[in-house]
PDB file of N, CA and C in Angstrom:
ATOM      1  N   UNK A   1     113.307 112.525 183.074  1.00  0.00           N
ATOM      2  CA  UNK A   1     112.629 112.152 184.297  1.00  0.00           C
ATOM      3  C   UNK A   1     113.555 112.440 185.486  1.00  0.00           C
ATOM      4  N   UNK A   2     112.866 113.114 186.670  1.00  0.00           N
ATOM      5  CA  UNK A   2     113.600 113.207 187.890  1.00  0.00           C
ATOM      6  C   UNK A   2     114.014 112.108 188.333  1.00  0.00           C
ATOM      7  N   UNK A   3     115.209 112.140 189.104  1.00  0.00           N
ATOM      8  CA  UNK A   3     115.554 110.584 190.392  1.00  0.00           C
ATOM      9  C   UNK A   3     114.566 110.846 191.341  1.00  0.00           C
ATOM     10  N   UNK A   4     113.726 109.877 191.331  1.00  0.00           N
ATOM     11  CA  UNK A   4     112.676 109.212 192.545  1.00  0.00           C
ATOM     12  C   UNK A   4     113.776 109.042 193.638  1.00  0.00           C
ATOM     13  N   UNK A   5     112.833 109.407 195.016  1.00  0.00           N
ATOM     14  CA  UNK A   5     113.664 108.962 196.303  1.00  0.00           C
ATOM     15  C   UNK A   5     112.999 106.766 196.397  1.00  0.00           C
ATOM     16  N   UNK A   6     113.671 106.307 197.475  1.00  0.00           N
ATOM     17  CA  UNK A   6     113.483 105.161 197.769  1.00  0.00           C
ATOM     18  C   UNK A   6     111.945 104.844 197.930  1.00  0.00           C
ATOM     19  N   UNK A   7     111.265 105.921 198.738  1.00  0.00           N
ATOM     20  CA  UNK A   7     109.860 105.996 199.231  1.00  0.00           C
ATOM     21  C   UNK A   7     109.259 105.874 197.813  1.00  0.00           C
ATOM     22  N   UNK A   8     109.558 106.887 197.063  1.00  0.00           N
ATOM     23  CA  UNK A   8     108.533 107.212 195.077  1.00  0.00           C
ATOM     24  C   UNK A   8     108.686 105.383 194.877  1.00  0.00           C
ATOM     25  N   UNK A   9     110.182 104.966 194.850  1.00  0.00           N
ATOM     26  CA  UNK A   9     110.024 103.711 193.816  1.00  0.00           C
ATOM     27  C   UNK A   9     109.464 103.034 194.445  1.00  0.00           C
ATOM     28  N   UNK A  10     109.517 102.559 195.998  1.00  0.00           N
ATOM     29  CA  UNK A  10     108.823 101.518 196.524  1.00  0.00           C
ATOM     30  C   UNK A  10     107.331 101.791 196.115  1.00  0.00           C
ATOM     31  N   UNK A  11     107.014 102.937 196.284  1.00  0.00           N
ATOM     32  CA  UNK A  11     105.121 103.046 196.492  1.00  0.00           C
ATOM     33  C   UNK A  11     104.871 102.826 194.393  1.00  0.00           C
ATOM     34  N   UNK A  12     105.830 102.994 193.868  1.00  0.00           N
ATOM     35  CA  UNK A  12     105.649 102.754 192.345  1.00  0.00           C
ATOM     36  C   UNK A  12     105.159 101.472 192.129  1.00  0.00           C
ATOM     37  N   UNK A  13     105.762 100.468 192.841  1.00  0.00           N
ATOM     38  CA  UNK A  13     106.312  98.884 193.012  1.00  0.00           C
ATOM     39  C   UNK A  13     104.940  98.645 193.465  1.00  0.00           C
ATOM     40  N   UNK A  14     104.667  99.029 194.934  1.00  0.00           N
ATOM     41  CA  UNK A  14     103.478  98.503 195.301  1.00  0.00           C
ATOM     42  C   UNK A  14     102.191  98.719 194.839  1.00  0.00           C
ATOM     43  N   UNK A  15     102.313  99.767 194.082  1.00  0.00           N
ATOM     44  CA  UNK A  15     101.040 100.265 193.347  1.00  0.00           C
ATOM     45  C   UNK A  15     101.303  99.676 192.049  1.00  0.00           C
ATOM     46  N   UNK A  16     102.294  99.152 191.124  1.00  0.00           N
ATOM     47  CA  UNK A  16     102.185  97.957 190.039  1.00  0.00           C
ATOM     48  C   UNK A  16     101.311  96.732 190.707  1.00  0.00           C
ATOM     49  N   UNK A  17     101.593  96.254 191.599  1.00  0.00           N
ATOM     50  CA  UNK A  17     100.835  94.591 191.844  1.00  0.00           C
ATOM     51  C   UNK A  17     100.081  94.398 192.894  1.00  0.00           C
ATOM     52  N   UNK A  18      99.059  96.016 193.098  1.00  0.00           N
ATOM     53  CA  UNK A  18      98.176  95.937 194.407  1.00  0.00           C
ATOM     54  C   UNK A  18      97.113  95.183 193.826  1.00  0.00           C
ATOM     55  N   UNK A  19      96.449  95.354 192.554  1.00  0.00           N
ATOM     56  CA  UNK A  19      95.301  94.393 192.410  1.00  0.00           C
ATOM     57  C   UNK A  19      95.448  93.424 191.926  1.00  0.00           C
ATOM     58  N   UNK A  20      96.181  92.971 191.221  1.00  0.00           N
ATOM     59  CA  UNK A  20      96.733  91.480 191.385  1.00  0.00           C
ATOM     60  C   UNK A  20      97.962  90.874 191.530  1.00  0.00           C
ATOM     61  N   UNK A  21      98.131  89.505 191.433  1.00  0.00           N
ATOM     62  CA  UNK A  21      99.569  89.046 191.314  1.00  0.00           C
ATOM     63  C   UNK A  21      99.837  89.498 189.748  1.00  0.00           C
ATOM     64  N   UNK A  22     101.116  89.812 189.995  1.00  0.00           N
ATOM     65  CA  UNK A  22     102.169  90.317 189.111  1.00  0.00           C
ATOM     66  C   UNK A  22     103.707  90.012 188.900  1.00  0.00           C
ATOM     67  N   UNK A  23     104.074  89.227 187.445  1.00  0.00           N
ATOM     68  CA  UNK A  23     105.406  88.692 187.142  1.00  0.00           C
ATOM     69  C   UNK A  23     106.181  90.568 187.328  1.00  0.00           C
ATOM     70  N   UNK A  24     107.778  90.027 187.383  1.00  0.00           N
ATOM     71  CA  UNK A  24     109.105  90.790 187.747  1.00  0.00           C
ATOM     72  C   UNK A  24     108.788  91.231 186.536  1.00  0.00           C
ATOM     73  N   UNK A  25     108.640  91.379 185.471  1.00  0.00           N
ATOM     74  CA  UNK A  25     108.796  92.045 184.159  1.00  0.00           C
ATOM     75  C   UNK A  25     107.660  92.892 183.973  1.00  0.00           C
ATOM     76  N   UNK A  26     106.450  92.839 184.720  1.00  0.00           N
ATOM     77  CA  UNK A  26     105.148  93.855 185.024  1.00  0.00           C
ATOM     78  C   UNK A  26     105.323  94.966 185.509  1.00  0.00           C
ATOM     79  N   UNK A  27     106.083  94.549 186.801  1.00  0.00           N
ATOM     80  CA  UNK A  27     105.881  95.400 188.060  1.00  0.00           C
ATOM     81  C   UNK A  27     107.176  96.982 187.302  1.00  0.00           C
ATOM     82  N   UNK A  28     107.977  95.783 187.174  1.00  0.00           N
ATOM     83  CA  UNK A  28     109.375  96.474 186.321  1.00  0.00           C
ATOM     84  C   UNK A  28     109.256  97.616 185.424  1.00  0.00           C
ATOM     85  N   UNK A  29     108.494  96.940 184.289  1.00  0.00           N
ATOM     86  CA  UNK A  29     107.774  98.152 183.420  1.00  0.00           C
ATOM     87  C   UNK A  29     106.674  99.477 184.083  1.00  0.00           C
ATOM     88  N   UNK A  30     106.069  98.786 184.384  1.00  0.00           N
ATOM     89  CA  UNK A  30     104.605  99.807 185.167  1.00  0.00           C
ATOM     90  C   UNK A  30     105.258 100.567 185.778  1.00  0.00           C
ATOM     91  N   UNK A  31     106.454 100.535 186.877  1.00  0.00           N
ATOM     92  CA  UNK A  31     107.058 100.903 187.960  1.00  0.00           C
ATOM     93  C   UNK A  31     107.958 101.605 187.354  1.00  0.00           C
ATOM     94  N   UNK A  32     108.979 101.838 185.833  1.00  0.00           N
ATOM     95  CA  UNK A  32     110.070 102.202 185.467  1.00  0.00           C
ATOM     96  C   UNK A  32     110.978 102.024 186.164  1.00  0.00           C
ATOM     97  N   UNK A  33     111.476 101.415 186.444  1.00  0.00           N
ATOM     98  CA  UNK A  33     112.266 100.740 187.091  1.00  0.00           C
ATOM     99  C   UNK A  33     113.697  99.687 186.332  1.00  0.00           C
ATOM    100  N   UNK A  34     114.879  99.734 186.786  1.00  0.00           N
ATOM    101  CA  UNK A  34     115.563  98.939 185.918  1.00  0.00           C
ATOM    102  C   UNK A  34     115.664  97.097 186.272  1.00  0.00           C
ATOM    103  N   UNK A  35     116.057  95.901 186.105  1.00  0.00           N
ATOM    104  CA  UNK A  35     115.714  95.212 186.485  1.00  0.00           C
ATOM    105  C   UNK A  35     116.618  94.577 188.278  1.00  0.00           C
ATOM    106  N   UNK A  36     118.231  95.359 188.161  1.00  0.00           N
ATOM    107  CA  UNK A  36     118.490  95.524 189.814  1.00  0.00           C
ATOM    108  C   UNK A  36     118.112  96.241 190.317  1.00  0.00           C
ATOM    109  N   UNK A  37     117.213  97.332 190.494  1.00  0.00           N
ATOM    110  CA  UNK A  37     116.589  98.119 191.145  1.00  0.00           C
ATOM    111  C   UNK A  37     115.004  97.448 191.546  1.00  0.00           C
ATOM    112  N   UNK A  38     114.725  96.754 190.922  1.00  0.00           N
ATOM    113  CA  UNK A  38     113.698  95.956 191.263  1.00  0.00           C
ATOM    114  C   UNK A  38     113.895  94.695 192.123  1.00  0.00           C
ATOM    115  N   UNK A  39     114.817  93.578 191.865  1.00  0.00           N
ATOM    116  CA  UNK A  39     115.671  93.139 192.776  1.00  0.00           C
ATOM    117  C   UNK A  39     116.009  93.554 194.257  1.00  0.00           C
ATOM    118  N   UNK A  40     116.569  94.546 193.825  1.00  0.00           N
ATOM    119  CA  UNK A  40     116.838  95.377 195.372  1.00  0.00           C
ATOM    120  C   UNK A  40     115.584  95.552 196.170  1.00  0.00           C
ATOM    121  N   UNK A  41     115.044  96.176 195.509  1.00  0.00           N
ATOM    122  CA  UNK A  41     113.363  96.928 196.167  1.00  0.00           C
ATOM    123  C   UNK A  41     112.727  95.521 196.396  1.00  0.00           C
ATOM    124  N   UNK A  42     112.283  94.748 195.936  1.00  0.00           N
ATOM    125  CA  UNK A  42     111.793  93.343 196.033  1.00  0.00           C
ATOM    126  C   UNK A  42     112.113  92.557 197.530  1.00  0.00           C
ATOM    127  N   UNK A  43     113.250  93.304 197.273  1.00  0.00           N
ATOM    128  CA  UNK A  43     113.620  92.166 198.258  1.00  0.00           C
ATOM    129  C   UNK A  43     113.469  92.866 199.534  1.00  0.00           C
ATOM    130  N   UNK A  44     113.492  94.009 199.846  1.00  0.00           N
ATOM    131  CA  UNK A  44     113.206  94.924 200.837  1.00  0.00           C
ATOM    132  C   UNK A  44     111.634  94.869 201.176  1.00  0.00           C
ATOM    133  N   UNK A  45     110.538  94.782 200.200  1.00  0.00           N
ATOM    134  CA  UNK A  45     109.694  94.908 200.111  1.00  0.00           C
ATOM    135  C   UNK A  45     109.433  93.347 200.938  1.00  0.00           C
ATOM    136  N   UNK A  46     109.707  92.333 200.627  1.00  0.00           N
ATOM    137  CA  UNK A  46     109.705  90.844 200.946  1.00  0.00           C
ATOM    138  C   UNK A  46     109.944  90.830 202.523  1.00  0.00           C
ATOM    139  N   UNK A  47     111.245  91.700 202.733  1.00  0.00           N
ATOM    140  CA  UNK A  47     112.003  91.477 204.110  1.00  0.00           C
ATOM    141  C   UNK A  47     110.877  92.296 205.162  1.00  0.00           C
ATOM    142  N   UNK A  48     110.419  93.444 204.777  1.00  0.00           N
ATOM    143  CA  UNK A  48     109.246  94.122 205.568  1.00  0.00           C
ATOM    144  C   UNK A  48     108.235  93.723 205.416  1.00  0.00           C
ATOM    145  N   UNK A  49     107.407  93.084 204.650  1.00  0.00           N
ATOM    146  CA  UNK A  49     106.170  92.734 204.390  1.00  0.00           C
ATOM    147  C   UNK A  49     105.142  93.488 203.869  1.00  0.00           C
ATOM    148  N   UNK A  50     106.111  94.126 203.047  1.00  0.00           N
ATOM    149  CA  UNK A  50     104.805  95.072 202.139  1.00  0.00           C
ATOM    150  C   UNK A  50     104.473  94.056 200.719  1.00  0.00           C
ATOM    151  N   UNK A  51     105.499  93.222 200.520  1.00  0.00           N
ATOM    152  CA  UNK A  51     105.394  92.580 199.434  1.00  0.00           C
ATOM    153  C   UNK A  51     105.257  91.055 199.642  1.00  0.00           C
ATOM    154  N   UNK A  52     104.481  90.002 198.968  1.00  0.00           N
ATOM    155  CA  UNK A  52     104.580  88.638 198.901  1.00  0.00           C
ATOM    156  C   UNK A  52     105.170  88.299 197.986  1.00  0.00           C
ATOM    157  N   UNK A  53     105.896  86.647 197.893  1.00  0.00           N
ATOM    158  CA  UNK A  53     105.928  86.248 196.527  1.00  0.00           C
ATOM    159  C   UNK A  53     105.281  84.908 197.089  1.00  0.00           C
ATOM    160  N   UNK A  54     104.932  84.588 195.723  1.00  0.00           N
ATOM    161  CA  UNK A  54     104.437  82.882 195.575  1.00  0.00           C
ATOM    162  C   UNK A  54     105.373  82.216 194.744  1.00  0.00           C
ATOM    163  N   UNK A  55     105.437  81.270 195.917  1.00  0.00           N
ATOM    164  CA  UNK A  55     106.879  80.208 194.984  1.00  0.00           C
ATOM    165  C   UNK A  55     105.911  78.949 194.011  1.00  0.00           C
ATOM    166  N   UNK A  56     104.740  79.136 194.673  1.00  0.00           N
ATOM    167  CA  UNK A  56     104.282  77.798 193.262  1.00  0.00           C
ATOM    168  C   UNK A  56     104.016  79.017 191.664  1.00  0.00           C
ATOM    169  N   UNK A  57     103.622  79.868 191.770  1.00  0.00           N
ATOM    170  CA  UNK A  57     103.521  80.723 190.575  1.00  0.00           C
ATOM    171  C   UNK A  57     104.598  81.526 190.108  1.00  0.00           C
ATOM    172  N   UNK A  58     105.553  82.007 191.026  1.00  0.00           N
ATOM    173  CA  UNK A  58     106.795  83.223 190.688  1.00  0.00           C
ATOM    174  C   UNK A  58     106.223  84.756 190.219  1.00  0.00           C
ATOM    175  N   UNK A  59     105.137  84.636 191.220  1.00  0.00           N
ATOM    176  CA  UNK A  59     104.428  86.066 191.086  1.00  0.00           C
ATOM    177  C   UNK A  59     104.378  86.689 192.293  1.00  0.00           C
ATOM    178  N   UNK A  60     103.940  88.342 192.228  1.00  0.00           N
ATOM    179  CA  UNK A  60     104.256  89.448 193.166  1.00  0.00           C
ATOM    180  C   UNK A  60     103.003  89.675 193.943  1.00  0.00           C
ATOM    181  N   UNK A  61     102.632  90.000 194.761  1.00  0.00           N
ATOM    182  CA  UNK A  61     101.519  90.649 195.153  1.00  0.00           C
ATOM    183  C   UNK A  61     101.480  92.070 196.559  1.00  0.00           C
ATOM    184  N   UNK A  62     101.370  93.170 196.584  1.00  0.00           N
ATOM    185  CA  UNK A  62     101.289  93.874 197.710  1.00  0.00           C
ATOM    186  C   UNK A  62     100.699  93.133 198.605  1.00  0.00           C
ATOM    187  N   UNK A  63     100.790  93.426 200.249  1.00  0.00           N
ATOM    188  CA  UNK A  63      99.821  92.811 201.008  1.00  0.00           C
ATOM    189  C   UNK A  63      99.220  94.325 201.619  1.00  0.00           C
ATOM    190  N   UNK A  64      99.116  94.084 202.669  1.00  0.00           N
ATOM    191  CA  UNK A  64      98.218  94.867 203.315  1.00  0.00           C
ATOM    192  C   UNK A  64      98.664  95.705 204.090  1.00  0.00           C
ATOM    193  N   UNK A  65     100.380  95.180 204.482  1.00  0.00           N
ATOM    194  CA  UNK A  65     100.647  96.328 205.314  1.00  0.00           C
ATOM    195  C   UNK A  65     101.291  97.141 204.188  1.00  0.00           C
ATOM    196  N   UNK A  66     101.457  96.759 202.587  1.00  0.00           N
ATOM    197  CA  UNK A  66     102.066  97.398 201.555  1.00  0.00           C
ATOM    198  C   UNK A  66     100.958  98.953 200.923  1.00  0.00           C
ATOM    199  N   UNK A  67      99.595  98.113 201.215  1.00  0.00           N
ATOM    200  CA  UNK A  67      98.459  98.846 200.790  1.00  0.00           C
ATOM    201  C   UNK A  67      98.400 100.204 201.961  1.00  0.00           C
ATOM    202  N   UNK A  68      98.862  99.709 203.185  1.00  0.00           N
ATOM    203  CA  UNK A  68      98.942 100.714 204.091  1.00  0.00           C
ATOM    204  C   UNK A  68      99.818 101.773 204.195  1.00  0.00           C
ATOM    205  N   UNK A  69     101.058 101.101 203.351  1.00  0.00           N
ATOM    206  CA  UNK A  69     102.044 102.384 203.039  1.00  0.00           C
ATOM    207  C   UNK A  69     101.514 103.361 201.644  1.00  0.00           C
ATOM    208  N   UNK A  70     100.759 102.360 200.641  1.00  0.00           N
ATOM    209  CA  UNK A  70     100.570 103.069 199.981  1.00  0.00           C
ATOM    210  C   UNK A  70      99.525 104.588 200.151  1.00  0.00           C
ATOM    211  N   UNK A  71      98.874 104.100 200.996  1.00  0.00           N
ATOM    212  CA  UNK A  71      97.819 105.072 201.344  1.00  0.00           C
ATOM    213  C   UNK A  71      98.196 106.047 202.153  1.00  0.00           C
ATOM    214  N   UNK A  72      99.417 105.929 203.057  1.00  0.00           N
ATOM    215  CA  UNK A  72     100.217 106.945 203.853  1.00  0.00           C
ATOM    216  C   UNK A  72     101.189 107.779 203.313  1.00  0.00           C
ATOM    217  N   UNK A  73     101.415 106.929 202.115  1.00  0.00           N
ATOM    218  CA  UNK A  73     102.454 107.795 200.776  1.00  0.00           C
ATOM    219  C   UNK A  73     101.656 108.959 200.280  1.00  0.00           C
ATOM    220  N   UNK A  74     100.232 108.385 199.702  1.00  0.00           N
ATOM    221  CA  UNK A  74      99.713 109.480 199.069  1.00  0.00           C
ATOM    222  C   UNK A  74      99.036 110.484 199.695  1.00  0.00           C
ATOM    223  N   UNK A  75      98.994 110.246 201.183  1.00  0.00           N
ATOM    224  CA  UNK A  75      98.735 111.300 202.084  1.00  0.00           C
ATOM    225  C   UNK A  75      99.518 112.155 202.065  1.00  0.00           C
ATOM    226  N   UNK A  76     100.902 111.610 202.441  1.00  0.00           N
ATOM    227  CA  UNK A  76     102.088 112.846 202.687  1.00  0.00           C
ATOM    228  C   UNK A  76     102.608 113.438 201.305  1.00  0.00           C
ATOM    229  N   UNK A  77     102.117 112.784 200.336  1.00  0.00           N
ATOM    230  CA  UNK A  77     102.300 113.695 198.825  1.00  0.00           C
ATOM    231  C   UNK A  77     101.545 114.534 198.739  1.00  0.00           C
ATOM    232  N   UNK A  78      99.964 114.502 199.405  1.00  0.00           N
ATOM    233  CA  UNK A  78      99.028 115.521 198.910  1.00  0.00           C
ATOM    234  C   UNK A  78      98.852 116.819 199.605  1.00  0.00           C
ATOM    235  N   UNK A  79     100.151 116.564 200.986  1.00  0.00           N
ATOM    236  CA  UNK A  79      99.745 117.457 201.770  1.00  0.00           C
ATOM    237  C   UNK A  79     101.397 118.091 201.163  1.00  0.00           C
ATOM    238  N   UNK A  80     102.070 117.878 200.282  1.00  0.00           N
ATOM    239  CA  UNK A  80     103.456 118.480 200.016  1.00  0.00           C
ATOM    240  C   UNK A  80     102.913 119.765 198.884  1.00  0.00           C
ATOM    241  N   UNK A  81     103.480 120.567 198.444  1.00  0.00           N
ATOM    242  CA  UNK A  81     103.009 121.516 197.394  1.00  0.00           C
ATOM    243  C   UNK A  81     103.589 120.975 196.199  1.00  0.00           C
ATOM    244  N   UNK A  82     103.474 121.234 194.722  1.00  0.00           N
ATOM    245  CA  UNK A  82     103.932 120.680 193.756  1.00  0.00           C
ATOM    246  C   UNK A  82     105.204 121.520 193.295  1.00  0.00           C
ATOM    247  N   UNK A  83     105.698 121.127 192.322  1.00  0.00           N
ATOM    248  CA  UNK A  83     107.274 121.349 192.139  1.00  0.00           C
ATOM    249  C   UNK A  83     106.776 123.240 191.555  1.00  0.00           C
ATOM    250  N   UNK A  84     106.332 123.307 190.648  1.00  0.00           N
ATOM    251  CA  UNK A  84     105.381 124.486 190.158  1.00  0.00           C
ATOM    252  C   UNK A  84     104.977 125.661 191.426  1.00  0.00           C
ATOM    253  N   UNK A  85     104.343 125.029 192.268  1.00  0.00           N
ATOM    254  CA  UNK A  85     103.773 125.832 193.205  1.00  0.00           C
ATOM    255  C   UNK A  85     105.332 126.702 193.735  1.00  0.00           C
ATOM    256  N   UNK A  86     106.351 125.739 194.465  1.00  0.00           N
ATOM    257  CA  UNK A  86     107.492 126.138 194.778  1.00  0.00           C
ATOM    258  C   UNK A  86     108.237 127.109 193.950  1.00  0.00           C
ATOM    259  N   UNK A  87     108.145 126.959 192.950  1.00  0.00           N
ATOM    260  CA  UNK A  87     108.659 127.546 192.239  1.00  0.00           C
ATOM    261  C   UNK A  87     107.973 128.918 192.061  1.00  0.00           C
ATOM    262  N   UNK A  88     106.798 128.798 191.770  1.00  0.00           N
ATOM    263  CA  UNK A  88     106.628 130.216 191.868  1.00  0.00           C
ATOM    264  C   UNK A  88     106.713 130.663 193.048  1.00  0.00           C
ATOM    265  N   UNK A  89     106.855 130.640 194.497  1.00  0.00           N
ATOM    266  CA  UNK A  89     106.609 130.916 195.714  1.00  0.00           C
ATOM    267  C   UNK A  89     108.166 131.673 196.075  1.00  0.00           C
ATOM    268  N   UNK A  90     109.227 130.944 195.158  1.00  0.00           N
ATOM    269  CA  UNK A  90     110.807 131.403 194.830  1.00  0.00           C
ATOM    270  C   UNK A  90     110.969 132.521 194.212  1.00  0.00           C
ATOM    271  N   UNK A  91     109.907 132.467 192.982  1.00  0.00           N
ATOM    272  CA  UNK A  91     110.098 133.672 191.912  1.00  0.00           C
ATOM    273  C   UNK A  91     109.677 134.936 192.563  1.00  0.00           C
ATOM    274  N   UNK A  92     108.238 134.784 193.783  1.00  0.00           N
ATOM    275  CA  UNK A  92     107.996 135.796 194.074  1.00  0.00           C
ATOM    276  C   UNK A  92     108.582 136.930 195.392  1.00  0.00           C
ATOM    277  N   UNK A  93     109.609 135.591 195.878  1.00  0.00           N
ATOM    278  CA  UNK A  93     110.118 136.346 197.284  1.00  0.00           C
ATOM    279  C   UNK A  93     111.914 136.741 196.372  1.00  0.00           C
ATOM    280  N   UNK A  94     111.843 136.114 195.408  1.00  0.00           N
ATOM    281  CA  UNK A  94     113.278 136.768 194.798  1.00  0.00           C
ATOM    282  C   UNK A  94     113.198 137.796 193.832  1.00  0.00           C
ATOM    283  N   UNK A  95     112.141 138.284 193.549  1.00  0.00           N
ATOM    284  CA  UNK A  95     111.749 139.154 192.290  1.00  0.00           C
ATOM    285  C   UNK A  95     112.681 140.392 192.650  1.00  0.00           C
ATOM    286  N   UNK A  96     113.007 141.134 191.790  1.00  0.00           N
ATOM    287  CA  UNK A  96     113.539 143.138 192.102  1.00  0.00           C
ATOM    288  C   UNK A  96     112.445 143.104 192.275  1.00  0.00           C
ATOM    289  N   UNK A  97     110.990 143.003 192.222  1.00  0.00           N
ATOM    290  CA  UNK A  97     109.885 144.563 192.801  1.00  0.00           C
ATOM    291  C   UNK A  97     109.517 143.656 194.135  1.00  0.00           C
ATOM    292  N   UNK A  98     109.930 142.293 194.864  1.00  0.00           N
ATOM    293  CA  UNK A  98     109.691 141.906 195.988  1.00  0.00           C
ATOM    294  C   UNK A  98     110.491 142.478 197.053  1.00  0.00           C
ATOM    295  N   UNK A  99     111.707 142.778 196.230  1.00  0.00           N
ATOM    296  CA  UNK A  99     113.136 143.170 197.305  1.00  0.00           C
ATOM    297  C   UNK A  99     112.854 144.630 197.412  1.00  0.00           C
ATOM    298  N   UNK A 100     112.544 145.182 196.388  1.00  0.00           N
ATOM    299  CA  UNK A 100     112.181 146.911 196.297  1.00  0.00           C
ATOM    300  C   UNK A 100     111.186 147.303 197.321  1.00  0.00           C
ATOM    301  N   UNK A 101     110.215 146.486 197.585  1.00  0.00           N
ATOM    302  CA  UNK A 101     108.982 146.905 198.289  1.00  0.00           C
ATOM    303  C   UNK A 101     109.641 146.594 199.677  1.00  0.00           C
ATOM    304  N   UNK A 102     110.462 145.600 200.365  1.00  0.00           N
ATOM    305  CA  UNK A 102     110.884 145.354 201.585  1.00  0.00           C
ATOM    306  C   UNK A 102     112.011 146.312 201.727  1.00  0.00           C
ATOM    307  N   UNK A 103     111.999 146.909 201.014  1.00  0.00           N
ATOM    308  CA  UNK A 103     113.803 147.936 201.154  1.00  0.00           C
ATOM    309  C   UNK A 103     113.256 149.479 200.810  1.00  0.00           C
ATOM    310  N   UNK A 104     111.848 149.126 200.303  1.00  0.00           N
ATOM    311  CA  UNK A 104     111.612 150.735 200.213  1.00  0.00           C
ATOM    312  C   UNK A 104     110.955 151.168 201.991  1.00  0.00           C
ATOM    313  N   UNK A 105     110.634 149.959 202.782  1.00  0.00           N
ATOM    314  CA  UNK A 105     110.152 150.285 203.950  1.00  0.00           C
ATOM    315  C   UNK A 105     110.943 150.202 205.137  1.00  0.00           C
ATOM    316  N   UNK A 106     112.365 150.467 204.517  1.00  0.00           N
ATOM    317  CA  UNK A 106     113.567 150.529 205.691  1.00  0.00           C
ATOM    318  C   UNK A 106     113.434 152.256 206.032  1.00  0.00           C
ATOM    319  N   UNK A 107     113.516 152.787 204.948  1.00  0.00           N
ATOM    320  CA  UNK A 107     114.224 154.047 205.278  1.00  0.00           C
ATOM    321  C   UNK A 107     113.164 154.879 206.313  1.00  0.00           C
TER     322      UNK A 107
END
């Protein structure tokens, strides 16, 4: 598995416990996540308000401005190209018959 940036794990996190409340060992799993990396993120998530906790239950829940990142995440993912696409887009401007055709129209 690739390293996720901060943005991947948070929107992982918030998309574990958008439809319901959710224990640290849910979100953790669903999210792949280790259990200080969840900690960390938690608590970031808490300090901005993408995330709630409930102290009478010890459960998680996204709120709304969390639901709002999530939906702005998967905007700016859908408008990115996929790892595949790039890649071929590399293969074709580095190819010998890409370089041949731009060098046969020097002379």
């Amino acid at each position: 598995m690739k390293n996720r940036s901060d943005i991947e794990v948070m929107a992982s996190i918030l998309r574990s416990a958008t439809s319901s409340w959710e224990y640290k060992t849910s979100i953790m799993n669903t999210a792949a996540i280790s259990h200080s990396q969840l900690l960390r993120y938690l608590a970031v998530g808490i300090e901005k308000g993408l995330i709630e906790y409930s102290e009478t239950t010890g459960l998680y829940r996204t709120t709304e401005s969390g639901v709002f990142y999530l939906r702005k995440y998967e905007q700016m993912v859908s408008m990115l190209p996929s790892v595949p696409e790039i890649l071929d887009f590399e293969n074709e401007h580095n190819s010998p018959k890409s370089r041949d055709h731009v060098y046969s129209n020097v002379n």
